[in-house]
Protein backbone atom coordinates (compact mmCIF):
# COMPACT_ATOMS: atom_id res chain seq x y z
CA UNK A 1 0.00 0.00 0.00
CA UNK A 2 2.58 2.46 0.78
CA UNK A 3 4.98 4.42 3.16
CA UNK A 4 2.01 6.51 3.88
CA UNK A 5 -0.70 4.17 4.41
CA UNK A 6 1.77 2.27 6.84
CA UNK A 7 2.42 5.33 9.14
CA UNK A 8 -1.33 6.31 9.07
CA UNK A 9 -2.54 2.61 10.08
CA UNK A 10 0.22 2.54 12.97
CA UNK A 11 -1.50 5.97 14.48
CA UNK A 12 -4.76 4.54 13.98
CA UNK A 13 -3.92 1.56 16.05
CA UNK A 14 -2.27 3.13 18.33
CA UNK A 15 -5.18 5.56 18.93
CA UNK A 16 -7.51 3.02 19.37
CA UNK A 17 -5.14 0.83 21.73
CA UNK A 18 -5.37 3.59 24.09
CA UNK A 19 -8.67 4.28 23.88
CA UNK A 20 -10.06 0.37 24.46
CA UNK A 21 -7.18 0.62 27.43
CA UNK A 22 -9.31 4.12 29.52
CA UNK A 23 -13.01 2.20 27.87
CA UNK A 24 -11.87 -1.19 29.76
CA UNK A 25 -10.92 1.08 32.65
CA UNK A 26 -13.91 3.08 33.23
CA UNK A 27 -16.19 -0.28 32.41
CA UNK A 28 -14.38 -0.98 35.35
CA UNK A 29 -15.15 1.56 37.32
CA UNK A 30 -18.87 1.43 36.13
CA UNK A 31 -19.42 -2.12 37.46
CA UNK A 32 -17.94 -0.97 40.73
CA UNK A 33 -19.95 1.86 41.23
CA UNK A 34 -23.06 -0.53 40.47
CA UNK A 35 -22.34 -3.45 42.65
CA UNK A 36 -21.77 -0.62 45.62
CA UNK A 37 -24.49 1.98 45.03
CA UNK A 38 -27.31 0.22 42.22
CA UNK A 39 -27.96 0.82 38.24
CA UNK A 40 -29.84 4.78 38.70
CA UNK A 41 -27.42 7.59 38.50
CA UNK A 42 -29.91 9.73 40.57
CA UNK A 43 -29.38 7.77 43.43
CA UNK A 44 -26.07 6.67 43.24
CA UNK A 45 -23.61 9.90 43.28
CA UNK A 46 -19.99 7.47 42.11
CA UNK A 47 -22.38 6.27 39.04
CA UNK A 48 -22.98 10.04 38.20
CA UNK A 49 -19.09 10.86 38.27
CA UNK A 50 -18.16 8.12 36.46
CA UNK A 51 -20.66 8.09 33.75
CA UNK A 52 -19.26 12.19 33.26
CA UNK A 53 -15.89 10.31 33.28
CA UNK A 54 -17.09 8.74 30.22
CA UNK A 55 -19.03 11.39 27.84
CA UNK A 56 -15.53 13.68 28.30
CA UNK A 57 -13.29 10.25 26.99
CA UNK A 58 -15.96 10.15 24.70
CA UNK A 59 -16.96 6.51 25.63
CA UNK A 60 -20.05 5.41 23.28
CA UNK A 61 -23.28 4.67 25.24
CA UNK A 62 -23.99 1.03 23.89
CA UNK A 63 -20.67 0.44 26.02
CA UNK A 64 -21.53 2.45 29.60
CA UNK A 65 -25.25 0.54 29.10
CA UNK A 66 -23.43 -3.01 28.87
CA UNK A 67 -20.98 -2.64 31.83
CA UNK A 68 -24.05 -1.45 33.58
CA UNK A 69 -26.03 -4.72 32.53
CA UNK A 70 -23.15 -6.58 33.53
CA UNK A 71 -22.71 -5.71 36.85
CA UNK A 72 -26.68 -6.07 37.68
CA UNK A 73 -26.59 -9.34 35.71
CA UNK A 74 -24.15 -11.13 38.03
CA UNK A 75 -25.10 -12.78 41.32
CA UNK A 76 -21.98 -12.16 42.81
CA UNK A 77 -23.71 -9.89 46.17
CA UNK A 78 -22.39 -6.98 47.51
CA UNK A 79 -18.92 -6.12 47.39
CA UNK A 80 -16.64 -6.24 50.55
CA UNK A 81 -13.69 -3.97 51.41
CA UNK A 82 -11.06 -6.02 52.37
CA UNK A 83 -7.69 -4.54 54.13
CA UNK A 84 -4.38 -6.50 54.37
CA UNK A 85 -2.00 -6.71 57.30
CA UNK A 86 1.46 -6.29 56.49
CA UNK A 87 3.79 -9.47 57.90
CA UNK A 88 6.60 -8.73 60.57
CA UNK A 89 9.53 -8.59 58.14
CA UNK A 90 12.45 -11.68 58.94
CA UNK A 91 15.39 -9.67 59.01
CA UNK A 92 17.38 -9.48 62.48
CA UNK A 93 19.24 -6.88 63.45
């Protein structure tokens, strides 16, 4: 195809590598803010921020809708915050 073309496709790629990398991420975040708060954005103020997270990266709908679907679809309860202790380290002085 060309010098040209080659360079162009690379950008393109690239573009959209980054873009399904902060989609994946706030799908993420959308699933969390479900599971701890419900599905409506009026009640649930972290669903509200994170769905404005989304229209300014420009995230299509059909995607925010699905990782919304997701997270009410699965039976997995209530999410739990869990906090790790840090182990005595071995080293003697």
């Amino acid at each position: 195809m060309g010098r040209m073309f080659e360079k162009r496709k690379h950008k393109m790629f690239a573009r959209y590598a980054k873009m399904g990398r902060v989609f994946a991420r706030i799908g993420k975040e959308v699933a969390v803010a479900v599971k701890l708060g419900g599905p409506d954005p009026d009640g649930n103020p972290r669903l509200r921020m994170v769905l404005a997270k989304a229209r300014t990266a420009n995230m299509p709908k059909q995607n925010v809708d699905s990782a919304i679907k997701r997270a009410v679809s699965k039976g997995d309860g209530d999410l739990e915050m869990l906090a790790h202790e840090e182990r005595p380290s071995r080293h003697w002085s």
